[in-house]
C-alpha atoms as a PDB file:
ATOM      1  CA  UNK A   1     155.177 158.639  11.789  1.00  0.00           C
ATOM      2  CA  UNK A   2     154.105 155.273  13.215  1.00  0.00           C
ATOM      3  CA  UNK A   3     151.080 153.195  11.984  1.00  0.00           C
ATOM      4  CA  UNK A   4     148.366 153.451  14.965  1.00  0.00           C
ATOM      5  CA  UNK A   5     148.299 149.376  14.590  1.00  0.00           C
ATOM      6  CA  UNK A   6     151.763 149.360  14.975  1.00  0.00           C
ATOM      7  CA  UNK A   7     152.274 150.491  18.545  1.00  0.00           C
ATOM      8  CA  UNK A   8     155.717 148.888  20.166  1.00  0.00           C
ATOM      9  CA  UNK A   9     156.668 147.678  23.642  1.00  0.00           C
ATOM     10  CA  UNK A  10     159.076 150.388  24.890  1.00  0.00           C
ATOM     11  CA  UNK A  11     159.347 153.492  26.065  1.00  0.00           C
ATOM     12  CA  UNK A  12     157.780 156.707  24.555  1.00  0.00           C
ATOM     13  CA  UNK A  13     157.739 160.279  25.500  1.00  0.00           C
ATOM     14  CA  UNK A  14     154.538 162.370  25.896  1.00  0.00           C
ATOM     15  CA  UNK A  15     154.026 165.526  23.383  1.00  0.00           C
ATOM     16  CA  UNK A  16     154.310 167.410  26.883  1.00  0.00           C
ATOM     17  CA  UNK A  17     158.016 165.793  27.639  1.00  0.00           C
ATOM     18  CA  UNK A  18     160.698 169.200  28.249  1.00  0.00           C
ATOM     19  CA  UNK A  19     164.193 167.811  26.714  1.00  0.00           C
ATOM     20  CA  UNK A  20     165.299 170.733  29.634  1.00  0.00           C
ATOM     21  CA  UNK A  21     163.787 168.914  32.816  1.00  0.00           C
ATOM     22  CA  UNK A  22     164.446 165.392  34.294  1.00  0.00           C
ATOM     23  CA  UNK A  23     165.079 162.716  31.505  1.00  0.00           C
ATOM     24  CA  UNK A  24     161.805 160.778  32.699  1.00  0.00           C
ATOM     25  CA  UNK A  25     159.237 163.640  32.948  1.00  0.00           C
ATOM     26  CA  UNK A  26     156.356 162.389  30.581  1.00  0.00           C
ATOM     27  CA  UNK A  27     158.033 159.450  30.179  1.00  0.00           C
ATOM     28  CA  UNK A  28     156.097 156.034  29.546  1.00  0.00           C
ATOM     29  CA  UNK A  29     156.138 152.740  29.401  1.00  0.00           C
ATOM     30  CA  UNK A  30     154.284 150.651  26.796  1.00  0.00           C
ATOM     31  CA  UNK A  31     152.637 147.468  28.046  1.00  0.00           C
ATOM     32  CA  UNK A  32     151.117 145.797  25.222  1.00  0.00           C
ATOM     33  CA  UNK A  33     147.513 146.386  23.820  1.00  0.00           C
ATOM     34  CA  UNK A  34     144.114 145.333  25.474  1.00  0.00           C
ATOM     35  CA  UNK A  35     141.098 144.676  24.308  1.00  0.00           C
ATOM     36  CA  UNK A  36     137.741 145.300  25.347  1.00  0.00           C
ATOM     37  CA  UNK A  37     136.497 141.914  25.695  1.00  0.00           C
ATOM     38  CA  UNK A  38     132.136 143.034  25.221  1.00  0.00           C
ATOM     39  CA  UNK A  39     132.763 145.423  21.782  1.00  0.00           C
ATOM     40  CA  UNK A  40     133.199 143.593  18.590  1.00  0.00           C
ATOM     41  CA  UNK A  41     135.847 144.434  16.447  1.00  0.00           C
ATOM     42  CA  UNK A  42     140.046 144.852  17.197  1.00  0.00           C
ATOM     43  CA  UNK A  43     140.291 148.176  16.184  1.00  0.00           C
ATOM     44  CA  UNK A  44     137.670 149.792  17.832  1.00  0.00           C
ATOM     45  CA  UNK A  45     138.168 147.658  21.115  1.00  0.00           C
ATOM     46  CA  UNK A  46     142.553 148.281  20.536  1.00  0.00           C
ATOM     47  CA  UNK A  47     144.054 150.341  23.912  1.00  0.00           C
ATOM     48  CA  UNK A  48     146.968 151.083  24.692  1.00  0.00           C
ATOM     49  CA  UNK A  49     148.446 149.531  28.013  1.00  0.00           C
ATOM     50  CA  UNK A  50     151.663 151.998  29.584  1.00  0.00           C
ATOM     51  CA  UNK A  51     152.536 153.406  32.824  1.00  0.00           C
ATOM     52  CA  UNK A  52     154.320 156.680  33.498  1.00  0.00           C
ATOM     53  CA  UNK A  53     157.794 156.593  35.123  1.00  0.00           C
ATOM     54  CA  UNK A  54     157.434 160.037  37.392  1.00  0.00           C
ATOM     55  CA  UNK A  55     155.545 160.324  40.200  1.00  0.00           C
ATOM     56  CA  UNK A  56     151.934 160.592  37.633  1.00  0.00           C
ATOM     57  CA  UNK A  57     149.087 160.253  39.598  1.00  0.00           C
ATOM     58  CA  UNK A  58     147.803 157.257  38.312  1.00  0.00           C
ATOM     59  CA  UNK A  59     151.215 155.899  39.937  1.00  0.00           C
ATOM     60  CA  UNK A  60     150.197 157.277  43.251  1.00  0.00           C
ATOM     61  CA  UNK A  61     146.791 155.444  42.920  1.00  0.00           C
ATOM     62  CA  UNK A  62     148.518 152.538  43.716  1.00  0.00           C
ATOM     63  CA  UNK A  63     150.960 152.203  40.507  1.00  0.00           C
ATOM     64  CA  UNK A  64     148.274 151.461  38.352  1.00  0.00           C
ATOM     65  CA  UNK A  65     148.384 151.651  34.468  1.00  0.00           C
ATOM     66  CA  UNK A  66     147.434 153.923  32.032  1.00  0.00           C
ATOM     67  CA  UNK A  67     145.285 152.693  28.530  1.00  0.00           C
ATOM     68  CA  UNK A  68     144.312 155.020  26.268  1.00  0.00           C
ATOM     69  CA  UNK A  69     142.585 154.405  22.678  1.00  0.00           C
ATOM     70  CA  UNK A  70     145.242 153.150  20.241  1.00  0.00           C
ATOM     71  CA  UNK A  71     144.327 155.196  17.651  1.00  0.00           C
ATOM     72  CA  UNK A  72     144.369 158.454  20.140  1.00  0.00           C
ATOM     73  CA  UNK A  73     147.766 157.296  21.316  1.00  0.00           C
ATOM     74  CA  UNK A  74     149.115 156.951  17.993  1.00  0.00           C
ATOM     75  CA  UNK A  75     147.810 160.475  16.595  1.00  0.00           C
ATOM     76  CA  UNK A  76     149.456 163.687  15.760  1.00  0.00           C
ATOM     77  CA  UNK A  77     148.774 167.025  18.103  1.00  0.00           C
ATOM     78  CA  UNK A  78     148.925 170.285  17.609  1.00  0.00           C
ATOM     79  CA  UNK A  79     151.382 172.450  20.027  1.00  0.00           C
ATOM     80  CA  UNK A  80     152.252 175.651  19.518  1.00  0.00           C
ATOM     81  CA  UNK A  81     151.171 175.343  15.748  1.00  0.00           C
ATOM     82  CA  UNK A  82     153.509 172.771  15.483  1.00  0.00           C
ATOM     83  CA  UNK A  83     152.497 169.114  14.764  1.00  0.00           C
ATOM     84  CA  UNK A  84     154.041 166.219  16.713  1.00  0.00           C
ATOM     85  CA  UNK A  85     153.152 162.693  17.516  1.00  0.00           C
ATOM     86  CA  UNK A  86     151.346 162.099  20.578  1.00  0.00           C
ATOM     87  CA  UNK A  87     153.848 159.664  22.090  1.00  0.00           C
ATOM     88  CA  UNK A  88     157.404 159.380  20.572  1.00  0.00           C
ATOM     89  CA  UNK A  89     159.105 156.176  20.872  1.00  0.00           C
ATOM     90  CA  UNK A  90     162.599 157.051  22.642  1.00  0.00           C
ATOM     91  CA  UNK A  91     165.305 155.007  20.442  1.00  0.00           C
ATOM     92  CA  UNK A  92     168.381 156.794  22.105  1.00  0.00           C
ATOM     93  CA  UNK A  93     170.445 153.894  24.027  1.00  0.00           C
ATOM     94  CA  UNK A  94     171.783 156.626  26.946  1.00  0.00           C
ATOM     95  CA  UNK A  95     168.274 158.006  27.920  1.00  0.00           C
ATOM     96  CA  UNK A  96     166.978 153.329  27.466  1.00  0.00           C
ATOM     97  CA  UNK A  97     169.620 152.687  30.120  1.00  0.00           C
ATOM     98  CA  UNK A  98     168.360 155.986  32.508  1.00  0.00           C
ATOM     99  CA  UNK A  99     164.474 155.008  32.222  1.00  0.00           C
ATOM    100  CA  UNK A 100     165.127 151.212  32.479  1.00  0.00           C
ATOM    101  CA  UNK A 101     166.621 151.690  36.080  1.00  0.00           C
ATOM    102  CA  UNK A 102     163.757 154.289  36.659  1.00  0.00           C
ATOM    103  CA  UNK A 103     161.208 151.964  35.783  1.00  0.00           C
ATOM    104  CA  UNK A 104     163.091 148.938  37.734  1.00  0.00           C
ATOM    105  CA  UNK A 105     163.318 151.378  41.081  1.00  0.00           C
ATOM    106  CA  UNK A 106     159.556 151.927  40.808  1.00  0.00           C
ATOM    107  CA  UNK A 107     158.004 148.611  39.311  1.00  0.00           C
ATOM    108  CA  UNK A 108     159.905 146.243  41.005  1.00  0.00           C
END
């Protein structure tokens, strides 16, 4: 399980991800953090900064990011009364290589 303070560059995998469909369904991105710049305090102000690579439609708003509470992003869910991390960091070199040229065909 990964320390909510601790989130990584990378690329993570939703809760939602199906191992059966298309390697980058509910697959992200991670940015960096942000902070709120007017509330005090880096761990209430701490988000998240990722974007999706499928066709999410925060992409279609003009390929805009996602941010999302770090401490939200970093908690465990419920699914199916099993418990999972929100977002999984992918570590598998194969499915790296696929998302990297996904995310170069639709960043860059």
């Amino acid at each position: 399980m990964q320390n909510n303070m601790d989130i990584e560059k990378g690329f993570y995998y939703h809760y939602k991800h199906d191992p059966a469909g298309e390697i980058n369904n509910y697959a992200y991105e991670v940015m960096g953090i942000a902070h709120h710049s007017e509330i005090d305090g880096l761990a209430e102000s701490a988000m998240v900064m990722y974007r999706p690579l499928y066709n999410a439609p925060i992409y279609q708003a003009g390929k805009h990011w996602n941010v999302r509470p770090r401490a939200m992003f970093a908690e465990i869910v419920t699914k199916n009364d099993i418990n999972k991390p929100r977002f999984q960091k992918i570590t598998d070199a194969t499915i790296l290589g696929e998302l990297e040229k996904i995310r170069d065909a639709m960043y860059n």
